[in-house]
C-alpha atoms as a PDB file:
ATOM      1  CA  UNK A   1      -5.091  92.484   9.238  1.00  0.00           C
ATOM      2  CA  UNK A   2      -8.098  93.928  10.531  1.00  0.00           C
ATOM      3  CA  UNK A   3     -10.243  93.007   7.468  1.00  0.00           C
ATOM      4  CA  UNK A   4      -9.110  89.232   7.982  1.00  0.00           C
ATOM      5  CA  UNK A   5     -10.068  89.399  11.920  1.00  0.00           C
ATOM      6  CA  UNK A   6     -13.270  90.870  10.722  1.00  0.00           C
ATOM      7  CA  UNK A   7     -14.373  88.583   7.959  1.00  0.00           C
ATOM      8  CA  UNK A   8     -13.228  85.987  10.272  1.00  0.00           C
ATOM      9  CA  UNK A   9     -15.422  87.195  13.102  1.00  0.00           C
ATOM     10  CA  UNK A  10     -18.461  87.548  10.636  1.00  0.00           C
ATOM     11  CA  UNK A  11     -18.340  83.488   8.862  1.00  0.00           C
ATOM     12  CA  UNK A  12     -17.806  82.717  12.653  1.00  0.00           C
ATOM     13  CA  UNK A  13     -21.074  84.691  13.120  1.00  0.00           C
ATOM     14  CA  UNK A  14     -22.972  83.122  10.099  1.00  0.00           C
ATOM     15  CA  UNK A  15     -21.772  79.604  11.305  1.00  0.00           C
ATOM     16  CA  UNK A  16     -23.403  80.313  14.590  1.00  0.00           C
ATOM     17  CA  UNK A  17     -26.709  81.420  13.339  1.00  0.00           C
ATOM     18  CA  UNK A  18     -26.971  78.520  10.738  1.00  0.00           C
ATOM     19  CA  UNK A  19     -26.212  76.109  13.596  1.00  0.00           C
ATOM     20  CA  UNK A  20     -28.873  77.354  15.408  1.00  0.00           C
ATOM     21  CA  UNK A  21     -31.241  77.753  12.787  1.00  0.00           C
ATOM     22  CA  UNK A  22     -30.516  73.999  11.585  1.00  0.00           C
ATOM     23  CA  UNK A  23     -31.077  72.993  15.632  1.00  0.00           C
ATOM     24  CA  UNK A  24     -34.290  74.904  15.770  1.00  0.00           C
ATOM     25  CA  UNK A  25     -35.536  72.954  12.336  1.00  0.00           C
ATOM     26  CA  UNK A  26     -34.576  70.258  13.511  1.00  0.00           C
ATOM     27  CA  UNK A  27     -36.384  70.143  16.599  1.00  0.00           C
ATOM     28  CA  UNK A  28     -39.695  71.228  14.802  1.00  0.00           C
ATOM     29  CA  UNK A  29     -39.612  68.747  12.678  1.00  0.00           C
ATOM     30  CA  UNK A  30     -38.940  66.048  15.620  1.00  0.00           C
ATOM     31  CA  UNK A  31     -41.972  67.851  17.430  1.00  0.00           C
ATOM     32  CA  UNK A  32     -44.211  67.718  14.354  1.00  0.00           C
ATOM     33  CA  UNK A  33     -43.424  64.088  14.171  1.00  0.00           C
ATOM     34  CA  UNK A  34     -44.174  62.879  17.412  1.00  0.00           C
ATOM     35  CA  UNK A  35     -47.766  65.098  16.719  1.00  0.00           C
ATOM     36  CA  UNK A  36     -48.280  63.116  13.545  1.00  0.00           C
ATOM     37  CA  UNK A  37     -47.462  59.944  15.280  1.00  0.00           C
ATOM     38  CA  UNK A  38     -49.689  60.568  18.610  1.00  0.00           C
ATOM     39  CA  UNK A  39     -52.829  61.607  15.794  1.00  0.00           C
ATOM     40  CA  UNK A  40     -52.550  58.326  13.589  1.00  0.00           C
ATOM     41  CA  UNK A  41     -52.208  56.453  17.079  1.00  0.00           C
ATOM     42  CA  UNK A  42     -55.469  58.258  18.021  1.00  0.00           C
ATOM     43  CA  UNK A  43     -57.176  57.698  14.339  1.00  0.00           C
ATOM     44  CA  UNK A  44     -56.037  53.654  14.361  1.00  0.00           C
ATOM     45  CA  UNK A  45     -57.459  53.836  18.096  1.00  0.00           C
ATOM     46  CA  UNK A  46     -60.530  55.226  17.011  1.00  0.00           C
ATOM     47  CA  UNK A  47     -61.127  52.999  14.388  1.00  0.00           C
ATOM     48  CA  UNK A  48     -60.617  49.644  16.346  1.00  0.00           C
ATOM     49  CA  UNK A  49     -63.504  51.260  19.249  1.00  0.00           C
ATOM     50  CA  UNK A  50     -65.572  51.756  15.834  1.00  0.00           C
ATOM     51  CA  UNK A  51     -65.238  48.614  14.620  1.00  0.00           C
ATOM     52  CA  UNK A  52     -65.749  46.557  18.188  1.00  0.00           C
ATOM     53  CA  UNK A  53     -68.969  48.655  18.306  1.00  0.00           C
ATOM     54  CA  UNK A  54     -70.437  48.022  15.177  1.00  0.00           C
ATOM     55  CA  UNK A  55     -69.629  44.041  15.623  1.00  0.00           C
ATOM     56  CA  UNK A  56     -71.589  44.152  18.857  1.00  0.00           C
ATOM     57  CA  UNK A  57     -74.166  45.975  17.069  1.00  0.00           C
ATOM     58  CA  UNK A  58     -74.526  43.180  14.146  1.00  0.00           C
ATOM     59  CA  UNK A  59     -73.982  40.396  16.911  1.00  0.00           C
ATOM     60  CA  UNK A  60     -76.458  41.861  19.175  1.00  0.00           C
ATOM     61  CA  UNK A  61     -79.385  41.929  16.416  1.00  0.00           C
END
């Protein structure tokens, strides 16, 4: 009896850790996401100001 309360106290244990260890990846993942998403914003940003310039430039000679 006591070995069943045990090993049922210790998979009730693991569950709880691999819960939160799936949580915690999960939310690092979301987080590196939104940072990948806000850098290719900035890069496609970047590269529109780049290109306006150099048009003016070419226009402007």
């Amino acid at each position: 009896m006591i070995e069943q309360v045990a090993a049922s106290a210790a998979e009730q244990a693991a569950n709880q850790v691999m819960k939160n260890f799936s949580t915690e990846l999960e939310r690092r993942i979301e987080l590196r996401d939104k940072q990948l998403m806000l850098r290719l914003r900035e890069m496609t940003e970047e590269k529109k100001r780049h290109k306006k310039g150099l048009f003016a430039k070419i226009l402007g000679q």
